[in-house]
PDB file of N, CA and C in Angstrom:
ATOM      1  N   UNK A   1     102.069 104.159  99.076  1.00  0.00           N
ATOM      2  CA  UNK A   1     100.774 103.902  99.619  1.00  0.00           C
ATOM      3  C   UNK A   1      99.885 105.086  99.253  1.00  0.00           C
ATOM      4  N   UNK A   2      98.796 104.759  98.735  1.00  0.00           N
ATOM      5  CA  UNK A   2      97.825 105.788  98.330  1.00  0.00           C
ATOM      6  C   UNK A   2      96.648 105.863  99.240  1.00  0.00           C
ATOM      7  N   UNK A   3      96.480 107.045  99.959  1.00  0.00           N
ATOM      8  CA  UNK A   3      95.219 106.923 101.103  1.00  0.00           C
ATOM      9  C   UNK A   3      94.126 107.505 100.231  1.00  0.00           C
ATOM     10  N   UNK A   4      93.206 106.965 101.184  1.00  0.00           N
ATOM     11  CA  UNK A   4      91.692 108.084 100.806  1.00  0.00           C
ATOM     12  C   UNK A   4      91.754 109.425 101.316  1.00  0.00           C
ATOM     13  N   UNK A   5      92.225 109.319 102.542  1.00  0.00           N
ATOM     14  CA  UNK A   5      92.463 111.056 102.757  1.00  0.00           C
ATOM     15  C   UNK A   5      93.359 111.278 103.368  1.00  0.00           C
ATOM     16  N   UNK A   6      94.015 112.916 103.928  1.00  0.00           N
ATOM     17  CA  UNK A   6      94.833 113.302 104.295  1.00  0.00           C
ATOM     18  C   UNK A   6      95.286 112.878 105.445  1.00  0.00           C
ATOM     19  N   UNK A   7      96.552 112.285 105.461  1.00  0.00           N
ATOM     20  CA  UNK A   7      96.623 111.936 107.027  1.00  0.00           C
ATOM     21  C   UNK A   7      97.392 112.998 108.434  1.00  0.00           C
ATOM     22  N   UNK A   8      98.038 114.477 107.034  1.00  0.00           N
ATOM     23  CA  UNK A   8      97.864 115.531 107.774  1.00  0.00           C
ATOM     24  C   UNK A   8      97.354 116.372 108.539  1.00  0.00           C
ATOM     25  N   UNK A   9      95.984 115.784 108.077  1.00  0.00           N
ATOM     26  CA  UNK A   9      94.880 116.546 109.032  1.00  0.00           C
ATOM     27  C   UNK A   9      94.337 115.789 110.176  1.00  0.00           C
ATOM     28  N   UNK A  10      94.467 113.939 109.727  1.00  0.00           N
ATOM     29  CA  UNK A  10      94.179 113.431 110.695  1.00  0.00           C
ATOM     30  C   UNK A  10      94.506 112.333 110.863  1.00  0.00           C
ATOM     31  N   UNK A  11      95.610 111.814 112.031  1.00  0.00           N
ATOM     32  CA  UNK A  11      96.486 111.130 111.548  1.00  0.00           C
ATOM     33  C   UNK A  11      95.463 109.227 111.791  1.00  0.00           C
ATOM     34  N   UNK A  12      94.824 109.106 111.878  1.00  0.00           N
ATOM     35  CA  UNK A  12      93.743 108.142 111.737  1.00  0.00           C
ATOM     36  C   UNK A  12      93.645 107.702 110.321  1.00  0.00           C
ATOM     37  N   UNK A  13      93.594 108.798 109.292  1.00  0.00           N
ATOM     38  CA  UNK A  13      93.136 108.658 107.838  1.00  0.00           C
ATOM     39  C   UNK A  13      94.456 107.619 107.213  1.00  0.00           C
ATOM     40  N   UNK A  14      95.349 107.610 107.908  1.00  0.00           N
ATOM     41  CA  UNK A  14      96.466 106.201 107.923  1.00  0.00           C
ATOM     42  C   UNK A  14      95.552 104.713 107.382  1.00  0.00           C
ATOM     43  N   UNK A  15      94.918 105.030 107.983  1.00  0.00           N
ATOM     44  CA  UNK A  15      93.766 103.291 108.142  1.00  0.00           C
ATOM     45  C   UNK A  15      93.325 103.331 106.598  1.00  0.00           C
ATOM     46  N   UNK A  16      92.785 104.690 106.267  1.00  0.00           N
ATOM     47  CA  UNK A  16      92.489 104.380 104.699  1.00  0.00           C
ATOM     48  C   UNK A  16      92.172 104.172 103.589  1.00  0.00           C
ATOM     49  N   UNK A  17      93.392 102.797 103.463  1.00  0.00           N
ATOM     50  CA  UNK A  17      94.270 102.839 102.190  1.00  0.00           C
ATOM     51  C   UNK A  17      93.609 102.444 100.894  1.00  0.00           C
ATOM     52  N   UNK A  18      94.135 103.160  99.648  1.00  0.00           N
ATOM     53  CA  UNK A  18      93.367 103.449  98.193  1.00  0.00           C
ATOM     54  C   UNK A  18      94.007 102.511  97.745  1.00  0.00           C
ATOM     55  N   UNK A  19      95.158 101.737  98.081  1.00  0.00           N
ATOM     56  CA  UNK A  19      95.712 101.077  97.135  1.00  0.00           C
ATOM     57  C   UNK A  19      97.862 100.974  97.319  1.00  0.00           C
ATOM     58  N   UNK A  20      98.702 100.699  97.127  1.00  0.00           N
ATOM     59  CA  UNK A  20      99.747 100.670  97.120  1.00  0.00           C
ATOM     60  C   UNK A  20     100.380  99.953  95.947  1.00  0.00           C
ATOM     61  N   UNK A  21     101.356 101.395  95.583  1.00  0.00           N
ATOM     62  CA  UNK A  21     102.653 100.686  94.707  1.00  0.00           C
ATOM     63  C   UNK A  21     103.552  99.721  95.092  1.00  0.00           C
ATOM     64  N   UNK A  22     104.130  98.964  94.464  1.00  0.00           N
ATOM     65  CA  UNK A  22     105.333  98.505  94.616  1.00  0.00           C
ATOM     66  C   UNK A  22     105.874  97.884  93.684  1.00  0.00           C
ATOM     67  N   UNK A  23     107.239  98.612  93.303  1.00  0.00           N
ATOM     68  CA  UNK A  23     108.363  98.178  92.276  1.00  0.00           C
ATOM     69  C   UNK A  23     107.561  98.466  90.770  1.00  0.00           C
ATOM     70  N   UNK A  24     106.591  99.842  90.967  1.00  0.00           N
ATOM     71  CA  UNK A  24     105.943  99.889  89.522  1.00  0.00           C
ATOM     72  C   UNK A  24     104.677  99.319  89.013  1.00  0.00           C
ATOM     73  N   UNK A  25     103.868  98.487  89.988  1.00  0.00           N
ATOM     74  CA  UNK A  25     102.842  98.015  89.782  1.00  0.00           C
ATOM     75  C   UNK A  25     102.017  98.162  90.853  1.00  0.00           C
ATOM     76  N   UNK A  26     101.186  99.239  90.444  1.00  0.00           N
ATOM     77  CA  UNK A  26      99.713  99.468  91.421  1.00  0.00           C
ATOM     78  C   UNK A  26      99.102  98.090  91.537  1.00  0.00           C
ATOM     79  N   UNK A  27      98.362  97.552  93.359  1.00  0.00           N
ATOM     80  CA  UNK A  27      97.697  97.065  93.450  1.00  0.00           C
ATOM     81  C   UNK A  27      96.503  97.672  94.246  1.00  0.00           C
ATOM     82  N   UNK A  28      95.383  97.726  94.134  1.00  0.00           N
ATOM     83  CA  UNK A  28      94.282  98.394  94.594  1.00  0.00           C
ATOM     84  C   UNK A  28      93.573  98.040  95.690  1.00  0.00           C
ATOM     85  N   UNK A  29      92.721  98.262  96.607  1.00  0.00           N
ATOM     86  CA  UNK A  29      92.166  98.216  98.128  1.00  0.00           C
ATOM     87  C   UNK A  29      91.982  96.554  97.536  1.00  0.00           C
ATOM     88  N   UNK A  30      91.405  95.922  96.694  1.00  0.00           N
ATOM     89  CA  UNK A  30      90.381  95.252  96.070  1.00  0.00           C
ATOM     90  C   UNK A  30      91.156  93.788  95.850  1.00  0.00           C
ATOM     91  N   UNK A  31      92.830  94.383  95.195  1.00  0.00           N
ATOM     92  CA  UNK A  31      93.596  93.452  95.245  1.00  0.00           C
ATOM     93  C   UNK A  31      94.003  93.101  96.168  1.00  0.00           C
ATOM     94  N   UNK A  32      94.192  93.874  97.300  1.00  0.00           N
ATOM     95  CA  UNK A  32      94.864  93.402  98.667  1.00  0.00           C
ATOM     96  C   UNK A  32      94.132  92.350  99.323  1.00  0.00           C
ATOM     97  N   UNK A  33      92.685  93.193  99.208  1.00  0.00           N
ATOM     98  CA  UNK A  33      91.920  92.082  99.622  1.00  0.00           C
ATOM     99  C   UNK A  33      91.626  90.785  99.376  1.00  0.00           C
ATOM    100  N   UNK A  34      91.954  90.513  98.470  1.00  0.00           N
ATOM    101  CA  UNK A  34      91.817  89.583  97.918  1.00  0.00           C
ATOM    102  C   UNK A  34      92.902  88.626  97.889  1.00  0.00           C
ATOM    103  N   UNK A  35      93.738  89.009  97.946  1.00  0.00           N
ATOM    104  CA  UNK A  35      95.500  88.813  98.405  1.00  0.00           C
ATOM    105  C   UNK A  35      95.321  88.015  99.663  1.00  0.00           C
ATOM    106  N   UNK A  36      94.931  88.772 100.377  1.00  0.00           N
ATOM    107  CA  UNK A  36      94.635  88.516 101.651  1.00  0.00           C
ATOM    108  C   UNK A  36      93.873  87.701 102.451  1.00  0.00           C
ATOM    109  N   UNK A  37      92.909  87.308 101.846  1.00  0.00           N
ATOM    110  CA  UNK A  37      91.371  86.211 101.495  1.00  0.00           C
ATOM    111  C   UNK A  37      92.581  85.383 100.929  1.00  0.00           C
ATOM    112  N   UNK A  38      92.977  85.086 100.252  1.00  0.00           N
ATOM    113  CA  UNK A  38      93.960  83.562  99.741  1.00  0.00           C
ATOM    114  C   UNK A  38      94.749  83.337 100.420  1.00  0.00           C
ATOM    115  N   UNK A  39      95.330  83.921 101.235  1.00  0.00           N
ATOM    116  CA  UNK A  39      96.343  83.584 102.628  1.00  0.00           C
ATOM    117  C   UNK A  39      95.327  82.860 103.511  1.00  0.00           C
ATOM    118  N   UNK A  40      94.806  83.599 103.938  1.00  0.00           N
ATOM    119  CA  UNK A  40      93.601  83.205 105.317  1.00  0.00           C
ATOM    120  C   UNK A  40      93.100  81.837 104.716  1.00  0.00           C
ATOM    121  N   UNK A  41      92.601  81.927 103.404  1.00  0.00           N
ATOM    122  CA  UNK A  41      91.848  80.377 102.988  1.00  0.00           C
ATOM    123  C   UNK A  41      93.371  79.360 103.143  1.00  0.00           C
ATOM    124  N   UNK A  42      94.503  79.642 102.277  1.00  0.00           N
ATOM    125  CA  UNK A  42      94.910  78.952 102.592  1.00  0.00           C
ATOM    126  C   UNK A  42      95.723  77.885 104.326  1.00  0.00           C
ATOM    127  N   UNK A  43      95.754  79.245 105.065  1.00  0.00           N
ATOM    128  CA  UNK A  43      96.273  78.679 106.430  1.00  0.00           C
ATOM    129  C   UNK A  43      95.145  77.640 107.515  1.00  0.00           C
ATOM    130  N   UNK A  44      93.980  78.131 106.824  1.00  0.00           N
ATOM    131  CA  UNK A  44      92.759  77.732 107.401  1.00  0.00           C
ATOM    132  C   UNK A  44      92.669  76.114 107.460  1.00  0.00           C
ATOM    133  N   UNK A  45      92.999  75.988 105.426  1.00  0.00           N
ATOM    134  CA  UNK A  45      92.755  74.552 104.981  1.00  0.00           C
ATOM    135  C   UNK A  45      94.271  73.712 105.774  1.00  0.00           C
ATOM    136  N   UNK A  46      95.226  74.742 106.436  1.00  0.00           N
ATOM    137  CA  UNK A  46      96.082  73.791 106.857  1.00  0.00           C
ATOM    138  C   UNK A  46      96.222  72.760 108.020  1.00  0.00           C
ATOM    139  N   UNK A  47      95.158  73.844 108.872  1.00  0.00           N
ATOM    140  CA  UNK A  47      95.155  73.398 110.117  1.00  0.00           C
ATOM    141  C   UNK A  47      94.149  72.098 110.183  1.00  0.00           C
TER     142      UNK A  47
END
């Protein structure tokens, strides 16, 4: 997980996030979001 800032100094700066690896492939604030927006649309259209 890549933050915007230190969360040593303040442990709030947890919240954030620049982006996260996993298994070798960066996805960015931008992708998550967006990730995330296609879940929500999809559970939406279920109900």
């Amino acid at each position: 997980m890549l933050l915007e800032e230190n969360p040593l100094e303040d442990i709030s700066n947890t919240r954030g996030i620049a982006g996260v690896m996993i298994k070798g492939q960066y996805f960015s604030e931008e992708d998550i979001q967006n990730e995330l927006d296609n879940i929500s649309q999809h559970y939406t259209s279920i109900k």
